[in-house]
Structure formats: C-alpha cells, structure tokens
N, C-alpha and C. Protein backbone atom coordinates (compact mmCIF):
# COMPACT_ATOMS: atom_id res chain seq x y z
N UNK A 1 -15.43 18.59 -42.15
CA UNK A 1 -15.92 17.25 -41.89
C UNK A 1 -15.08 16.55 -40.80
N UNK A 2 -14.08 16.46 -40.99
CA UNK A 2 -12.85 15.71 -40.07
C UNK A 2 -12.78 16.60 -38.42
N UNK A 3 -13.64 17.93 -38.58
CA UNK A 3 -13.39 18.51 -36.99
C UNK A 3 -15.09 17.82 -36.59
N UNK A 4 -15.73 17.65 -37.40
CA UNK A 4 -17.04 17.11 -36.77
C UNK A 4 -16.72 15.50 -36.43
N UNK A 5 -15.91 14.91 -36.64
CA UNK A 5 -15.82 13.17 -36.03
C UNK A 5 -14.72 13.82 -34.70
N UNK A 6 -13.57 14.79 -34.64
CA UNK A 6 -12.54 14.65 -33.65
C UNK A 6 -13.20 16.00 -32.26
N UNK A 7 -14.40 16.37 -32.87
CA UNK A 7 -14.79 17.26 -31.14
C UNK A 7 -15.55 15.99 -30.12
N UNK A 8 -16.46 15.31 -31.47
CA UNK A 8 -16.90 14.12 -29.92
C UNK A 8 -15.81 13.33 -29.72
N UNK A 9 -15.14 12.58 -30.35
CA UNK A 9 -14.33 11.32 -30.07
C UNK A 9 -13.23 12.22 -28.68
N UNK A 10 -12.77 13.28 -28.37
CA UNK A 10 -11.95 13.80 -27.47
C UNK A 10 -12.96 14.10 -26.27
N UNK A 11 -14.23 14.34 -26.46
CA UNK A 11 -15.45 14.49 -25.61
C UNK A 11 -15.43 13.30 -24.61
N UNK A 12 -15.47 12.23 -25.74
CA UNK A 12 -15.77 10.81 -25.26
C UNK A 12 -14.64 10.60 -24.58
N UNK A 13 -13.35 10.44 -25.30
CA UNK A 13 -11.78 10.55 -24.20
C UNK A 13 -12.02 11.26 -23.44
N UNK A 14 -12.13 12.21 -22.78
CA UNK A 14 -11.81 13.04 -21.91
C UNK A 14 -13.10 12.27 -20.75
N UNK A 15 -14.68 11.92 -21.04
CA UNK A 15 -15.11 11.32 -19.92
C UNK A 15 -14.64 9.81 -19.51
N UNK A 16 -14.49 8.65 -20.50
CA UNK A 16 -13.93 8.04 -20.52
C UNK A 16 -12.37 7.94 -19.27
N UNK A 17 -11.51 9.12 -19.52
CA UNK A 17 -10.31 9.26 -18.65
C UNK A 17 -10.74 9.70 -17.00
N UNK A 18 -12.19 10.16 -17.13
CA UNK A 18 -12.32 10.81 -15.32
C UNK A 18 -13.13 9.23 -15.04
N UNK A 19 -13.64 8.68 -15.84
CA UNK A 19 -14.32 7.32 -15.08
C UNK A 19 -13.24 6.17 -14.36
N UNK A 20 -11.78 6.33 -16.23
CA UNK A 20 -10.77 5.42 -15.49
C UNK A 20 -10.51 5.73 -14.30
N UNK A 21 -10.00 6.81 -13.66
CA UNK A 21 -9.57 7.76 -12.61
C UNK A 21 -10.05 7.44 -11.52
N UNK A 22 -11.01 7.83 -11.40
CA UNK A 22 -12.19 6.79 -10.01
C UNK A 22 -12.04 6.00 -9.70
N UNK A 23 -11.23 5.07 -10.05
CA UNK A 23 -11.18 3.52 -9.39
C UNK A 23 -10.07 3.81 -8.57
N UNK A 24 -9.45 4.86 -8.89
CA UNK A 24 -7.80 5.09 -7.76
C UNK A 24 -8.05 6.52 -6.89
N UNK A 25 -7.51 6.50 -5.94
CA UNK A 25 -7.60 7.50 -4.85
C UNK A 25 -6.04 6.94 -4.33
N UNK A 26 -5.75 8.39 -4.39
CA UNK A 26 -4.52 8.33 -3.79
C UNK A 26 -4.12 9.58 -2.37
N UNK A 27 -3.46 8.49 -1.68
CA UNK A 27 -3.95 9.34 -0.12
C UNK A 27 -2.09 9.35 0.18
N UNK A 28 -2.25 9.99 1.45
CA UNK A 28 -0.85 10.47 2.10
C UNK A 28 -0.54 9.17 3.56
N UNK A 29 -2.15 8.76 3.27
CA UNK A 29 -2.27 8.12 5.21
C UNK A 29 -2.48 6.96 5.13
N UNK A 30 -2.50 5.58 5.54
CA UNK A 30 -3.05 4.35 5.53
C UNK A 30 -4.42 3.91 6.45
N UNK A 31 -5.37 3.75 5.72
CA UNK A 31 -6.23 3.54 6.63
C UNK A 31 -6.44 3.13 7.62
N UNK A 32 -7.46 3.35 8.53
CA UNK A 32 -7.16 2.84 10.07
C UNK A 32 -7.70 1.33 10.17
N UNK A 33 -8.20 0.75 9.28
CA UNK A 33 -8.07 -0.86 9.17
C UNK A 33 -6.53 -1.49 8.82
N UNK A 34 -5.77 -0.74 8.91
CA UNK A 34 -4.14 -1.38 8.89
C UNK A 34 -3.62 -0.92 9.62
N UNK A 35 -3.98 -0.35 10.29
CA UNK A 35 -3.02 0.25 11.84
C UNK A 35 -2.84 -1.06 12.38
N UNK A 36 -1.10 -0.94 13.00
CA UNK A 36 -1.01 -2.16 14.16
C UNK A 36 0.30 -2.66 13.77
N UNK A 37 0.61 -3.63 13.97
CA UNK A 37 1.86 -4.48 13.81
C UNK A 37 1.30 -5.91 13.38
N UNK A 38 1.44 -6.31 12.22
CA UNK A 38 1.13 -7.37 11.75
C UNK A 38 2.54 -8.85 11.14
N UNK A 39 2.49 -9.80 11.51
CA UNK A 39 3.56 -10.78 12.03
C UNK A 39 3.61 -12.25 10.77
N UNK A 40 3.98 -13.01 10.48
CA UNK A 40 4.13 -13.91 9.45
C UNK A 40 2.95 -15.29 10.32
N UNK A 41 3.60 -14.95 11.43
CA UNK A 41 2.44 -15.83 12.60
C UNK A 41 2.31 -15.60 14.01
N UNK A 42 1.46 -16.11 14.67
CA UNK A 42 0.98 -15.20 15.92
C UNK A 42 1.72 -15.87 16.90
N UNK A 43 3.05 -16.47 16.54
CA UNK A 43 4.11 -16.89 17.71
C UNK A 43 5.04 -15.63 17.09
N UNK A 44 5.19 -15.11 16.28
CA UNK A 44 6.09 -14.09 15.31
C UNK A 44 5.94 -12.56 16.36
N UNK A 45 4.72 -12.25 16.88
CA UNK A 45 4.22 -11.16 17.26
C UNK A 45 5.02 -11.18 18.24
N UNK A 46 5.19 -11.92 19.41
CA UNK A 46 5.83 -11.37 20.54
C UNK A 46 7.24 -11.39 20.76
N UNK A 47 7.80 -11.88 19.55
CA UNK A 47 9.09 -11.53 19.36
C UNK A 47 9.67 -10.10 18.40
N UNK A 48 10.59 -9.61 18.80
CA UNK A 48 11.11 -8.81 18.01
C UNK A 48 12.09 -8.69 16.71
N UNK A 49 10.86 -9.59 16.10
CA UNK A 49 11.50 -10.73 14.42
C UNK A 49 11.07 -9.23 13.32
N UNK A 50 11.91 -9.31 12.73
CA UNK A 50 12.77 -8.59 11.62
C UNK A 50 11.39 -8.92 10.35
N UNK A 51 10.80 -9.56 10.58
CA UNK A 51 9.43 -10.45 9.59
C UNK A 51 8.35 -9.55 9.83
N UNK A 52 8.14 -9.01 10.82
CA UNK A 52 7.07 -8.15 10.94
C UNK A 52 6.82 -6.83 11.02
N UNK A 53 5.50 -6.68 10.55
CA UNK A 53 5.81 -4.90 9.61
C UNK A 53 4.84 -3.90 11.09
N UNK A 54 5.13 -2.74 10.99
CA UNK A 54 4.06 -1.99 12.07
C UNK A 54 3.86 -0.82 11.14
N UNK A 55 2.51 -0.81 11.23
CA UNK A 55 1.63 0.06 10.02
C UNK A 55 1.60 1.63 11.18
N UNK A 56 1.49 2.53 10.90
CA UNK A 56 0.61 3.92 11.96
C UNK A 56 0.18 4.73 10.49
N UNK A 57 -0.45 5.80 10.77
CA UNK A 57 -0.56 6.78 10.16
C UNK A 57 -0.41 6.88 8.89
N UNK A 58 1.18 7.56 8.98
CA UNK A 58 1.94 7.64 7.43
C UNK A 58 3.35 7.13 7.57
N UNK A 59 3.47 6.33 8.21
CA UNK A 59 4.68 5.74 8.66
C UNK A 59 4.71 3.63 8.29
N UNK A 60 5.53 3.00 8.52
CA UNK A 60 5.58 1.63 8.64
C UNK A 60 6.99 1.34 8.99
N UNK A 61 6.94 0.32 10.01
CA UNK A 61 8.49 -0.64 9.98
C UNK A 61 8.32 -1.22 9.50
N UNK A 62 9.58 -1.98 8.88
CA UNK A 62 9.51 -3.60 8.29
C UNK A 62 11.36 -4.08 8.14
N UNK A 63 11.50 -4.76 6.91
CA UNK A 63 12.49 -5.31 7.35
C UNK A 63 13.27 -4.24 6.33
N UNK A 64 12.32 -3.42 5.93
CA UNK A 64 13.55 -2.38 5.13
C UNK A 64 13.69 -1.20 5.85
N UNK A 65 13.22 -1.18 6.76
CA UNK A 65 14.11 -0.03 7.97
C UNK A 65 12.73 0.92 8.24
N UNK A 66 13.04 2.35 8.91
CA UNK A 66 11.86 2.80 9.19
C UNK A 66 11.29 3.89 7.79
N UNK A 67 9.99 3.50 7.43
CA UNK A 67 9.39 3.76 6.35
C UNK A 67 8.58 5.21 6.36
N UNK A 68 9.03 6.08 5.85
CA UNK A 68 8.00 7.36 5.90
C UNK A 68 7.13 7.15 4.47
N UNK A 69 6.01 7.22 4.89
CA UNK A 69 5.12 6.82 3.15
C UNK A 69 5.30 8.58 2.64
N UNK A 70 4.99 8.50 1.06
CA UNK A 70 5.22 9.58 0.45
C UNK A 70 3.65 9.56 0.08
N UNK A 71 3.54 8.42 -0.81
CA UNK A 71 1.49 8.29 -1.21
C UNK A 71 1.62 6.82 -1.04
N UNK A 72 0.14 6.61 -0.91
CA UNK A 72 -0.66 5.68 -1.28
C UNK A 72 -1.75 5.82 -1.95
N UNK A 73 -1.60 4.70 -2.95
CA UNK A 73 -2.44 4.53 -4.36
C UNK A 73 -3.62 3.48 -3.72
N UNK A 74 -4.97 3.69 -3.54
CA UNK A 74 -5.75 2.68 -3.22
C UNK A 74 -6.70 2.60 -4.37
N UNK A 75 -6.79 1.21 -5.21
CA UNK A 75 -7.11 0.77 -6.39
C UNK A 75 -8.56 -0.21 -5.57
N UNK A 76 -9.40 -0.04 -6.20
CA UNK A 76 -10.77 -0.74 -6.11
C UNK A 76 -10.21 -2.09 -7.06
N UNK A 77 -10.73 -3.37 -6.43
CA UNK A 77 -10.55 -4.76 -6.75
C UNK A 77 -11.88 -5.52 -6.68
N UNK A 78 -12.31 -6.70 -7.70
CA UNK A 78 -13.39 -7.42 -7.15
C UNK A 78 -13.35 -8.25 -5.98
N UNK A 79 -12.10 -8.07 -5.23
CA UNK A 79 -11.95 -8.86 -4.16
C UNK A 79 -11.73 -7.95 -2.59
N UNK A 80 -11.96 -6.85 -2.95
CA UNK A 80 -11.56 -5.52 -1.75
C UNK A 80 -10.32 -4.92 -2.34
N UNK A 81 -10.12 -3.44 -1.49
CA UNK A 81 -9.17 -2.53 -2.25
C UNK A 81 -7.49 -3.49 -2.75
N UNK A 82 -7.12 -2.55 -2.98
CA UNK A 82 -5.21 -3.06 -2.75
C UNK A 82 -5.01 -1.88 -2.81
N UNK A 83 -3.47 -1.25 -1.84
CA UNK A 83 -2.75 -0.22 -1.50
C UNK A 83 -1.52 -0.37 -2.03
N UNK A 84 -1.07 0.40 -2.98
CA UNK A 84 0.31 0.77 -3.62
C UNK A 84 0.70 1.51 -3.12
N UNK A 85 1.72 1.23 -2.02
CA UNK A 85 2.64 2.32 -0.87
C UNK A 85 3.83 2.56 -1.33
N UNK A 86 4.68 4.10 -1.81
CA UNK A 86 5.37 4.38 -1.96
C UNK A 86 5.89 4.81 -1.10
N UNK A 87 7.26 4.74 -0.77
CA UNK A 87 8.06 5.12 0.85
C UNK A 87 9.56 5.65 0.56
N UNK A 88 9.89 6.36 1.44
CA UNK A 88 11.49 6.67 1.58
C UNK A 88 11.74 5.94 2.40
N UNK A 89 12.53 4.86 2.92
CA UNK A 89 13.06 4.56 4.32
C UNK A 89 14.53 4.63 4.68
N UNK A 90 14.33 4.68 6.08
CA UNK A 90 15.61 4.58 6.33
C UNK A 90 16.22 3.60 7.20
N UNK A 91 17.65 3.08 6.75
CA UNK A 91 18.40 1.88 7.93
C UNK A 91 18.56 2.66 9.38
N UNK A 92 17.92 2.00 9.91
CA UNK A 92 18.04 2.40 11.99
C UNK A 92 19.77 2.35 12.00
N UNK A 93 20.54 1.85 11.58
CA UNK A 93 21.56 1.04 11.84
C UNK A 93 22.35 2.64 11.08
N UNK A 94 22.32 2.83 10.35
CA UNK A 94 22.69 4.30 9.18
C UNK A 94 21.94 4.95 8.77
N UNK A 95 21.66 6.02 9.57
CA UNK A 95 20.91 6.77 9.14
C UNK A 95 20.75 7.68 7.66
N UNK A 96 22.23 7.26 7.57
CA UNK A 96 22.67 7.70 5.85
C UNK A 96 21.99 7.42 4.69
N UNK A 97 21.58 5.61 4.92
CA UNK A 97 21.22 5.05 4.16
C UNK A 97 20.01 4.81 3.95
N UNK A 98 19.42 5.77 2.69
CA UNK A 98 18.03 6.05 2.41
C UNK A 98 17.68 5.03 1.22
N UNK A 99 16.27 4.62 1.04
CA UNK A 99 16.33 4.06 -0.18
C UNK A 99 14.51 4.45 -0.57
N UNK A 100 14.32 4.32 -1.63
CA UNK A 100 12.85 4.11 -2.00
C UNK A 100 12.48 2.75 -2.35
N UNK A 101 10.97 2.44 -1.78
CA UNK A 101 10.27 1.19 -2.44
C UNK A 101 9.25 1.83 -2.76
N UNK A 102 8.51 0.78 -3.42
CA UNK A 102 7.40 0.45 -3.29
C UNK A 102 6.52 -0.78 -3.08
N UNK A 103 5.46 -1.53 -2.60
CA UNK A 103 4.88 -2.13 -1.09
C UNK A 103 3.52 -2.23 -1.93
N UNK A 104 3.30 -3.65 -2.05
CA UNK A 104 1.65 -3.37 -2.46
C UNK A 104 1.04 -3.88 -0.65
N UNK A 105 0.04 -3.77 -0.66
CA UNK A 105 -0.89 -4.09 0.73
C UNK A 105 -1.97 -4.27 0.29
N UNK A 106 -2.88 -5.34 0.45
CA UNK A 106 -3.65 -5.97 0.31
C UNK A 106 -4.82 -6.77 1.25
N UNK A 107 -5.92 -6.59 1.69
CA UNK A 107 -6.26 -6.54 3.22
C UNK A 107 -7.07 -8.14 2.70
N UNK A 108 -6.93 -8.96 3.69
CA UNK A 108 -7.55 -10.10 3.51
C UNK A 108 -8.50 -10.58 4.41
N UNK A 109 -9.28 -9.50 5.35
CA UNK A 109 -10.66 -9.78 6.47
C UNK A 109 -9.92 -8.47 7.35
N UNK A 110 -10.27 -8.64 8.14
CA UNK A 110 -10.46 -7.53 9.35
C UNK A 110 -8.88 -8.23 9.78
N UNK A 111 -8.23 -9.45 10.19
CA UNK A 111 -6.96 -10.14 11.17
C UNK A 111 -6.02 -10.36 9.86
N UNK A 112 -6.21 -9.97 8.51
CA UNK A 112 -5.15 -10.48 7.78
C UNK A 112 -4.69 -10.04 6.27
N UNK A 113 -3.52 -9.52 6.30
CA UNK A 113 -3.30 -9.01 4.95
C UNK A 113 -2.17 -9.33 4.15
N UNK A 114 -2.37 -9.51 3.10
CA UNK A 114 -1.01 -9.98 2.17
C UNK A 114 -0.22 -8.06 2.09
N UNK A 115 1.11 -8.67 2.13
CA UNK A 115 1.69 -7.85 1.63
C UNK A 115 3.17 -7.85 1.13
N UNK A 116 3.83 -7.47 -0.07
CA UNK A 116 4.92 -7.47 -0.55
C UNK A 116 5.30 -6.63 -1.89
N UNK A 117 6.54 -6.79 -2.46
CA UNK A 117 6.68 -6.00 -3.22
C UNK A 117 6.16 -6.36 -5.10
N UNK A 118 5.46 -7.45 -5.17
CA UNK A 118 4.99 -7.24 -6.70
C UNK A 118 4.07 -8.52 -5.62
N UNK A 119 2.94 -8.77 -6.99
CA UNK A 119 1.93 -9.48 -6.77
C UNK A 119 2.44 -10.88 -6.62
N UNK A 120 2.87 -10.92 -7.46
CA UNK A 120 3.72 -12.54 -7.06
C UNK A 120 4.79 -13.04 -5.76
N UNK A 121 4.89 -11.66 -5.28
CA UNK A 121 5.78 -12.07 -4.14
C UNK A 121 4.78 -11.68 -2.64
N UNK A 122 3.76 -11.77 -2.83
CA UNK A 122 2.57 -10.95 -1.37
C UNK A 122 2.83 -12.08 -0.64
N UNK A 123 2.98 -11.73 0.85
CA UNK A 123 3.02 -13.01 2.35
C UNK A 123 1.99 -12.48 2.91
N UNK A 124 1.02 -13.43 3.31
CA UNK A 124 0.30 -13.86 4.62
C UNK A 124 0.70 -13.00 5.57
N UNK A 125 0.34 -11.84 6.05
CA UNK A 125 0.45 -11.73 7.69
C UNK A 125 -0.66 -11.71 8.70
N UNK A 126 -0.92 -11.87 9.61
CA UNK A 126 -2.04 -11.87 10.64
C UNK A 126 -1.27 -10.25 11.62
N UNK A 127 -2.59 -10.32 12.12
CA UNK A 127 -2.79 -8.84 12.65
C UNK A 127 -2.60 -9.27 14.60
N UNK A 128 -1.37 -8.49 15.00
CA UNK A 128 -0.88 -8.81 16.38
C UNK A 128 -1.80 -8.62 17.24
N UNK A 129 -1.91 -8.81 18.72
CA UNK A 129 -3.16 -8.15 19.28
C UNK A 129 -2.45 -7.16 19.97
N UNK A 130 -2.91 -5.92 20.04
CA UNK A 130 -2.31 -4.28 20.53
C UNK A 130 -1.87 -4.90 22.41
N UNK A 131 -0.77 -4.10 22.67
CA UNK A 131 0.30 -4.28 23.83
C UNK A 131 -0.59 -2.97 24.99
C-alpha cells in the first residue's frame, strides 16, 4: 500500500523539479544586450571614474578589478530577466590579489541597468555611447 502513494508522489517531484529548473539558464557569456561600458551618469562615461563597469563577452571591469565571469545564472522575472554573475577578479594594481564575487545585473530598457551585489544594494547605470 505505502509503495502505491510514494511511486506517484516522486513522479510528481521529479516533474515538478524540471519545471522549477526552467526558469534558470545558466550561461558562461553575458548577453549581447550588456555589452559596453555602462557609467553612474553620462558625465561619468568620459571620464576614467572607478564607478563604471565595462561588460564584453565573459569578462567585466568595475571597481573590483578585472573580472573573468565563471557562470551566469539568468532567472526569468515579471519585470525582465536578472543575471547572477559569478567572477574571479583580479587587482590591476596586484596581480596576486584574487578574490571571488558575486554581481546581480538587472537590465532596465535597452540604455539602463541596475546593478550590484544583493538586491538592496542595485545602482542605476546608463549605457555609454561606444568610442
């Protein structure tokens, strides 16, 4: 009796766990709607301020040195995705000095995306115009 209630209920878990699953995709690359160098404000861009991050590929600067991404977690939102970027970086200054974060990213139109390290701490940046 007791194996006839626990073959569906693990049936049901097991589809249940591939539906949770789907809402996350996790990639190596940042999409090419965040490519660029994005600034706190668009007097910020043409200076070489320590405030602004430059997205490529699988890479980012910012103010925690130069960032090699390891993954990104892109989570479906009712408001557009959000990107959980995990990174090694390193200080330009010491190359010794390695550290890990992690970086949520958050796209706010085509010119603007929050981004920081927990939800409560996300900044405003606008998107530079390419050099």
């Amino acid at each position: 009796m007791t194996l006839r209630i626990i073959v569906p209920v693990l049936g049901i878990s097991a589809l249940m766990a591939q539906v949770a699953a789907s809402d996350e995709i996790r990639k190596t690359k940042f999409s090419s709607a965040l490519l660029g160098t994005w600034a706190p404000s668009p007097e910020l861009c043409e200076s070489k301020d320590k405030s602004s991050v430059t997205i490529s590929e699988a890479q980012f600067t910012s103010s925690d040195g130069n960032c090699e991404v390891q993954w990104i977690v892109e989570r479906a939102a009712p408001r557009g995705a959000t990107y959980g970027v995990h990174a090694r970086c390193s200080d330009p200054s010491d190359r010794e000095k390695v550290s890990t974060i992690n970086l949520i990213v958050w796209p706010q139109g085509s010119d603007r995306i929050s981004i920081g390290k927990a939800f409560d701490d996300l900044k405003i940046y606008q998107r530079c115009p390419a050099k």
